[in-house]
Protein backbone atom coordinates (compact mmCIF):
# COMPACT_ATOMS: atom_id res chain seq x y z
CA UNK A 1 95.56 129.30 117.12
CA UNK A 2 96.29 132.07 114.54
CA UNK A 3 96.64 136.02 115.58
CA UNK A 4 95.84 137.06 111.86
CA UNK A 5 92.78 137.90 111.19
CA UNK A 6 90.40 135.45 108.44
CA UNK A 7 89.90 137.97 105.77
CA UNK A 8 93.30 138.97 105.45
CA UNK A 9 94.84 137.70 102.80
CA UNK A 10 98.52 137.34 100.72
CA UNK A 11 99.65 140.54 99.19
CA UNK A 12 99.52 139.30 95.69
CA UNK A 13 96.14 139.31 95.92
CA UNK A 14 96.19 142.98 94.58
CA UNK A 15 97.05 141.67 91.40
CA UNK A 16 94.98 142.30 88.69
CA UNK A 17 92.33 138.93 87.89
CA UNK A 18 93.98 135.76 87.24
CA UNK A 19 94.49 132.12 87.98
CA UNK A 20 97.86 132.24 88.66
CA UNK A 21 97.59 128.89 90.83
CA UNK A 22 96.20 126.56 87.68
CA UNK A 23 93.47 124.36 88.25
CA UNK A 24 92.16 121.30 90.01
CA UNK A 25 90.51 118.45 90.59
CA UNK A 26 90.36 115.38 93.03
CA UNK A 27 88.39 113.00 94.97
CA UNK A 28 86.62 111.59 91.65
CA UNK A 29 83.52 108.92 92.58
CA UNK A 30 81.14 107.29 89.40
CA UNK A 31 79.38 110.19 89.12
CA UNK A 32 80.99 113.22 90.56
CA UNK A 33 84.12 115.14 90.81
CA UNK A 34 85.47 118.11 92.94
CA UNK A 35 87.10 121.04 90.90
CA UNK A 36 89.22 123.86 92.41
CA UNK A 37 90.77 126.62 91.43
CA UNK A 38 92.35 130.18 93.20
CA UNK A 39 91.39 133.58 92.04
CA UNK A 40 93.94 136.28 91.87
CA UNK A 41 91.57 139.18 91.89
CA UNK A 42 91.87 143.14 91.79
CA UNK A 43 91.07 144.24 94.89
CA UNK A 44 89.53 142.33 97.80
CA UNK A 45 85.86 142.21 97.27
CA UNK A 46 84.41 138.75 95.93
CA UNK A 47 84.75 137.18 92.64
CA UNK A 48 81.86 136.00 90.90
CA UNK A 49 83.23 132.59 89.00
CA UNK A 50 81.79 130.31 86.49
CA UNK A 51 82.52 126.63 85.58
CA UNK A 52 82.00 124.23 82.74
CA UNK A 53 82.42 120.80 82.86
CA UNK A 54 82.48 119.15 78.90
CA UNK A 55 83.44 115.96 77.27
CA UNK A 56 85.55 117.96 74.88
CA UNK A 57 88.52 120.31 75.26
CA UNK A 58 86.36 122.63 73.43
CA UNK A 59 83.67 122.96 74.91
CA UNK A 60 81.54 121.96 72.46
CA UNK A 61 79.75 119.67 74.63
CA UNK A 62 78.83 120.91 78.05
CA UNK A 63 77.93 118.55 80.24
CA UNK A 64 77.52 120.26 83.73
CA UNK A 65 78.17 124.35 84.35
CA UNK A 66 77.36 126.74 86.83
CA UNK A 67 78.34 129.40 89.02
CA UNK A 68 80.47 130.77 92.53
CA UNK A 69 81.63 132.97 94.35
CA UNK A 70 85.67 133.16 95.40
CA UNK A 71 85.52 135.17 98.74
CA UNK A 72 88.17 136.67 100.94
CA UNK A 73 87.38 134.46 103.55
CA UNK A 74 88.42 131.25 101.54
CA UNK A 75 91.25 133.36 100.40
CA UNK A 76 89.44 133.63 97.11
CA UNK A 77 89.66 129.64 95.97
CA UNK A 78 86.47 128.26 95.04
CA UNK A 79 85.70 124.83 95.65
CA UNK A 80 82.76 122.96 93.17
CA UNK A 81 81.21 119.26 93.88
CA UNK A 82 80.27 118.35 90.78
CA UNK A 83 77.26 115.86 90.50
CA UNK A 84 75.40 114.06 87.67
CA UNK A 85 78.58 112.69 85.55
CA UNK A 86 78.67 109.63 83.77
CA UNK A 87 80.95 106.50 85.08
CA UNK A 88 84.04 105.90 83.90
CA UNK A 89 83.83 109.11 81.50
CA UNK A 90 87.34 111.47 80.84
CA UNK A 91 86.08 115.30 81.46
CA UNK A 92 87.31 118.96 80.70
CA UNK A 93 86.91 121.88 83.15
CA UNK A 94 87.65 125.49 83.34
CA UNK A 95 86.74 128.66 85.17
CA UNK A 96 85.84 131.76 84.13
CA UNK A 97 85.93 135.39 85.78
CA UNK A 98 85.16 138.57 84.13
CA UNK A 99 87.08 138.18 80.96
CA UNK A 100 89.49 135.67 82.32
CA UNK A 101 89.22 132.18 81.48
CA UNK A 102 91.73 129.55 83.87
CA UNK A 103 93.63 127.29 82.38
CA UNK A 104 92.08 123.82 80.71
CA UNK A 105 91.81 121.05 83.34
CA UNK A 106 91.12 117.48 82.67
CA UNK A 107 89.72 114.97 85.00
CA UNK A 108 87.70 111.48 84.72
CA UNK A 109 85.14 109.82 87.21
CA UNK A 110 85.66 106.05 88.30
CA UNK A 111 83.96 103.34 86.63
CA UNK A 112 80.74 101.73 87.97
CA UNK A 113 80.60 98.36 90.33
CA UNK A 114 79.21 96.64 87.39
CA UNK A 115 82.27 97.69 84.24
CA UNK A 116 84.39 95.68 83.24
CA UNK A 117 87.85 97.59 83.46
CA UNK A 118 91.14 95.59 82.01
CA UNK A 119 93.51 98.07 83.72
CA UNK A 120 93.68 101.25 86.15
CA UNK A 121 96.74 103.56 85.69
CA UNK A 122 97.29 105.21 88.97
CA UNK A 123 100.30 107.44 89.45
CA UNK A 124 101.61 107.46 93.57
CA UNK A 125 103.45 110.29 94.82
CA UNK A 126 104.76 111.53 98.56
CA UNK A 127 106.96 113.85 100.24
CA UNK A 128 107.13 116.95 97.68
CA UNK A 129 109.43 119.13 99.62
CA UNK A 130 109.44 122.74 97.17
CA UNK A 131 113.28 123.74 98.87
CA UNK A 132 114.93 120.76 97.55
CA UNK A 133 114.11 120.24 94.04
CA UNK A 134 112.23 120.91 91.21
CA UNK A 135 109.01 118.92 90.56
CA UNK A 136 110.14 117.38 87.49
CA UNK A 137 108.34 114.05 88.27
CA UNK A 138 104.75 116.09 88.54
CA UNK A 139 105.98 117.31 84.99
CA UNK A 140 106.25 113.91 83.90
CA UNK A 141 103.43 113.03 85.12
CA UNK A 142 101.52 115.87 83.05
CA UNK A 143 102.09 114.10 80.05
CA UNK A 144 100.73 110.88 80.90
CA UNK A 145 97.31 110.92 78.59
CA UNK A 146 96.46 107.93 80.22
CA UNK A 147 96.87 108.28 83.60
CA UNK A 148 93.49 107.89 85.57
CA UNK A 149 94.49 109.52 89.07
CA UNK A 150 97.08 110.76 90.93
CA UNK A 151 97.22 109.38 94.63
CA UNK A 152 99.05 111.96 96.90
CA UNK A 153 100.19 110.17 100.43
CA UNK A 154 101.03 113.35 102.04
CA UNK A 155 103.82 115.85 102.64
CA UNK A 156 102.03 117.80 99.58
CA UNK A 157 103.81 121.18 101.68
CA UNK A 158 106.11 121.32 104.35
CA UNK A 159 106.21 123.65 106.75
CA UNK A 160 109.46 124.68 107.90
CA UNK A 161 111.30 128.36 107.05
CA UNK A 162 114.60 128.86 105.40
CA UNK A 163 116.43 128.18 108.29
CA UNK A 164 114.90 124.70 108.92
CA UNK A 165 115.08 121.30 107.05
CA UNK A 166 116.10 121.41 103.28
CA UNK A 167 116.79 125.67 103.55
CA UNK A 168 120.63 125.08 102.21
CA UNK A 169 119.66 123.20 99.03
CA UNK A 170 116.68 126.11 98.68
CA UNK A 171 119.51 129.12 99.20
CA UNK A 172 121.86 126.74 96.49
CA UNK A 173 119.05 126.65 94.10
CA UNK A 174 117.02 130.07 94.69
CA UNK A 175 114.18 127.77 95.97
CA UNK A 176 113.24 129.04 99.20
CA UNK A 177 109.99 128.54 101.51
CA UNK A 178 107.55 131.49 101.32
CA UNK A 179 106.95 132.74 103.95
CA UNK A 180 110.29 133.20 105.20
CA UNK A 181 109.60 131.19 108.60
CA UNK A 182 108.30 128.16 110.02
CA UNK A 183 104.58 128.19 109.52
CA UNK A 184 102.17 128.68 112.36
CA UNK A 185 99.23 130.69 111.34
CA UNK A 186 96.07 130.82 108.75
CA UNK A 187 97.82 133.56 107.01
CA UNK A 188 101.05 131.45 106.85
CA UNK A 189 99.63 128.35 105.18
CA UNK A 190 97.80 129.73 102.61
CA UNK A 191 100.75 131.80 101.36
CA UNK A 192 103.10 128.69 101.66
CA UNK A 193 100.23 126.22 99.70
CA UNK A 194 100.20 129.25 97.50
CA UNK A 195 103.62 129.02 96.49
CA UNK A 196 103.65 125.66 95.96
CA UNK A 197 100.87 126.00 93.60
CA UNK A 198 102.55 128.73 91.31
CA UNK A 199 105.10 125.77 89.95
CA UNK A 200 104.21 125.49 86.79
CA UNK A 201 104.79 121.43 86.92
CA UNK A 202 102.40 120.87 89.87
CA UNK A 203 100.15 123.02 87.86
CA UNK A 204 100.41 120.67 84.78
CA UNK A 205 100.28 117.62 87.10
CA UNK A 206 96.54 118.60 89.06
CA UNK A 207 95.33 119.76 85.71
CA UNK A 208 96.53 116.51 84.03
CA UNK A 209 94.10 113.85 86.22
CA UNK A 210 92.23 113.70 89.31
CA UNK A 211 94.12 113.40 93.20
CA UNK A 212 93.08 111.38 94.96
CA UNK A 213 94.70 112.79 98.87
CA UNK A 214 95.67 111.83 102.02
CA UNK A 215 98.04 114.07 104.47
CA UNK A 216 101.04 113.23 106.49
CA UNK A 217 102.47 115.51 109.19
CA UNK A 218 104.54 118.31 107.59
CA UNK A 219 100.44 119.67 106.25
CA UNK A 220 100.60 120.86 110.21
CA UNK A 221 104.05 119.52 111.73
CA UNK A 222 106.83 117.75 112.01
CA UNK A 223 106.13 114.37 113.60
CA UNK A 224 102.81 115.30 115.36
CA UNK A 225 101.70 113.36 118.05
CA UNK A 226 98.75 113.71 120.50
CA UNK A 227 100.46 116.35 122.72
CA UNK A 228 102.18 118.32 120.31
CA UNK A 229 105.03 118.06 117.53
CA UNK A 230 108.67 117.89 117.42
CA UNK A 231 109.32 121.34 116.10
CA UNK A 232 106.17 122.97 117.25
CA UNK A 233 106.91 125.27 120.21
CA UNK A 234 103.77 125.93 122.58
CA UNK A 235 104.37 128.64 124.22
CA UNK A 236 105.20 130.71 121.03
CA UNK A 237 103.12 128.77 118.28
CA UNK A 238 99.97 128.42 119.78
């Protein structure tokens, strides 16, 4: 249970408009596609977004576009099912606010039952802790032209503080978890997903191909089970 209240959201969100957290898509079927991206607006009313969907980086050739709204209460990410696609077709997305435009995604859909498909190039990835390294894997995988998804098996985040698992390679490499605590709260996981999504190599990575996710524990805690976690303390966390 969080104390904070649901509209509250990270400080940087005073920052003037933006998509300082990239792009995204995921969970690609035949004919449809989810896109994502975070606003960084100006104050703290709502954002009123647009997308395009084309089959060029151009944008020559829109094939789907529309419009949002990025709200406080979603901590200003906007989320977009997009229907109608062709099968087995590579797309390009982007977002628009005001006179902001976010960075270029690509993404595909999955063939149909009845294609005939030689090969799938699926890239398989786990256990991304942000304190311990740099992502240079998600930067390799950015410049895979070919790749077709990404499959994510969990551990995208993890939620311990500085003073918990990995924070004396983060200290060595100026690499620390923001916040500066074990998460527990609303407030708390979306600044620590938010960090995670300002490296610029999981940036290029999401806005290379499609995910395709599952989670693992460290999205809530360490080794959950059905009565609780190993580091989760009860009577202090809720």
């Amino acid at each position: 249970a969080s104390s904070v209240p649901l509209m509250q959201t990270p400080a940087h969100a005073n920052a003037p408009v933006a998509f300082a957290h990239g792009v995204a898509s995921g969970d690609p079927s035949t004919d449809s596609v989810i896109i994502w991206t975070r606003v960084t607006p100006e104050n703290s009313e709502p954002v009123n977004v647009r997308w395009l969907v084309a089959t060029d980086a151009d944008f020559k050739h829109v094939a789907k576009s529309g419009s949002t709204i990025a709200r406080p209460s979603a901590d200003f990410t906007v989320k977009v099912d997009v229907q109608g696609l062709q099968p087995g077709m590579r797309y390009f997305y982007r977002f628009e606010a005001g006179a902001h435009s976010s960075p270029l995604g690509r993404t595909r859909t999955l063939p149909n039952e009845a294609a005939s498909v030689d090969a799938l190039k699926l890239a398989v990835v786990s256990c991304s802790h942000y304190a311990f390294g740099f992502y240079h894997v998600y930067r390799e995988l950015s410049k895979m032209a070919d790749l077709d998804a990404v499959v994510h098996l969990g551990d995208y985040i993890y939620e311990y503080g500085p003073d918990g698992y990995g924070g004396d390679t983060g200290r060595a490499i100026g690499r620390n978890h923001e916040p500066p605590r074990e998460i527990a709260n609303l407030y708390d996981y979306r600044a620590r997903y938010a960090q995670y999504r300002r490296d610029k190599d999981l940036q290029a990575a999401h806005a290379n191909a499609p995910f395709i996710t599952s989670w693992d524990d460290h999205e809530t805690a360490n080794n959950s089970w059905r009565n609780g976690a190993a580091n989760h303390q009860a009577d202090a966390e809720g």
